[in-house]
Protein backbone atom coordinates (compact mmCIF):
# COMPACT_ATOMS: atom_id res chain seq x y z
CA UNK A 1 123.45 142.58 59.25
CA UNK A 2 123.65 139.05 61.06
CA UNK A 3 120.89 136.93 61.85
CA UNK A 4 119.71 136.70 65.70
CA UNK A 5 119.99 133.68 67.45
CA UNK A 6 117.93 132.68 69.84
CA UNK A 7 120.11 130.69 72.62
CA UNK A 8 117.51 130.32 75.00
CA UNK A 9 114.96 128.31 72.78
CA UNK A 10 116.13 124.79 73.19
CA UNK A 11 116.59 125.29 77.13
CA UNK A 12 113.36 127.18 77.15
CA UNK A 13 111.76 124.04 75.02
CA UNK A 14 113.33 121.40 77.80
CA UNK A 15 112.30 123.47 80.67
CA UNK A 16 109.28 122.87 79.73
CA UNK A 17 109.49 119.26 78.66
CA UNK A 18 111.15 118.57 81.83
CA UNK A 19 107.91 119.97 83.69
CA UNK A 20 105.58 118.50 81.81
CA UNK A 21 107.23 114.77 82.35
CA UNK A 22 106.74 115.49 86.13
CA UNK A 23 103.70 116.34 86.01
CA UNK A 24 102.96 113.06 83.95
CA UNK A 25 105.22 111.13 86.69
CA UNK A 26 102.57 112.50 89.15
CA UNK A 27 99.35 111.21 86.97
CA UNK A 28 100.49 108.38 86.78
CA UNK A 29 101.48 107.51 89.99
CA UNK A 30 97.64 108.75 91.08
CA UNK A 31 96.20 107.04 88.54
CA UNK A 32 97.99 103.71 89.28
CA UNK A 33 97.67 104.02 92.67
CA UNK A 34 93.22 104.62 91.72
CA UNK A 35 93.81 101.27 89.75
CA UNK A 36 94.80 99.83 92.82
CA UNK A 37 92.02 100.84 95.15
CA UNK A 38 89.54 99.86 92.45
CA UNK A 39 90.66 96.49 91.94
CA UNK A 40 89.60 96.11 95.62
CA UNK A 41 86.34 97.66 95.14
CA UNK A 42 83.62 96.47 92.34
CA UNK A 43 84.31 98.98 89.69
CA UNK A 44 83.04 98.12 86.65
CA UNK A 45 85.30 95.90 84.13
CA UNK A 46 84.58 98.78 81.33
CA UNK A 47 86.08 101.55 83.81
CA UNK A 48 88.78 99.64 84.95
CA UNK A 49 89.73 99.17 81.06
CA UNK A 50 89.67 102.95 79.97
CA UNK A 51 91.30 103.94 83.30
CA UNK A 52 93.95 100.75 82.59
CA UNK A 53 94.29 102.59 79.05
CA UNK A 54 94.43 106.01 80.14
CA UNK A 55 97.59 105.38 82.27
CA UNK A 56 98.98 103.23 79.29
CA UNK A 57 98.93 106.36 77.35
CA UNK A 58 100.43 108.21 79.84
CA UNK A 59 103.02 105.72 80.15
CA UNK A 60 103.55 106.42 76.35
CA UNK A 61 103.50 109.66 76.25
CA UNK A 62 106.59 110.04 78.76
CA UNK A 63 108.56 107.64 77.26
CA UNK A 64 108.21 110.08 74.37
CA UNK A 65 109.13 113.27 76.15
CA UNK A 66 111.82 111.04 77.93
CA UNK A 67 113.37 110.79 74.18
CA UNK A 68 113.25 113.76 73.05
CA UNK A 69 114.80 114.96 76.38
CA UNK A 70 117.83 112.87 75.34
């Protein structure tokens, strides 16, 4: 008896990959676009750090996906 193959794994795997790096697109256009409006506010140095962070590891994480894509 042959083994199954399962043709619809990889496309299933990118599918998903694919939505997931829009979805981190969107965050990060939000969260840059919060960075903005706080610079013009007086938000705290500390939150302006974690939230300066946060959208570095964003930025990280779909450069990741973005490879693995390729």
């Amino acid at each position: 008896m042959g083994k199954l193959i399962n043709l619809n794994g990889d496309a299933d795997k990118n599918k998903t990959l694919q939505k997931i790096l829009e979805q981190l697109d969107t965050l990060k256009d939000e969260l840059a676009e919060l960075l903005s409006a706080s610079e013009d506010t007086d938000t705290d140095s500390a939150g302006m750090d974690a939230l300066t962070e946060a959208l570095d590891a964003l930025e990280d994480a779909a450069e990741l996906i973005d490879e693995v894509l390729d």
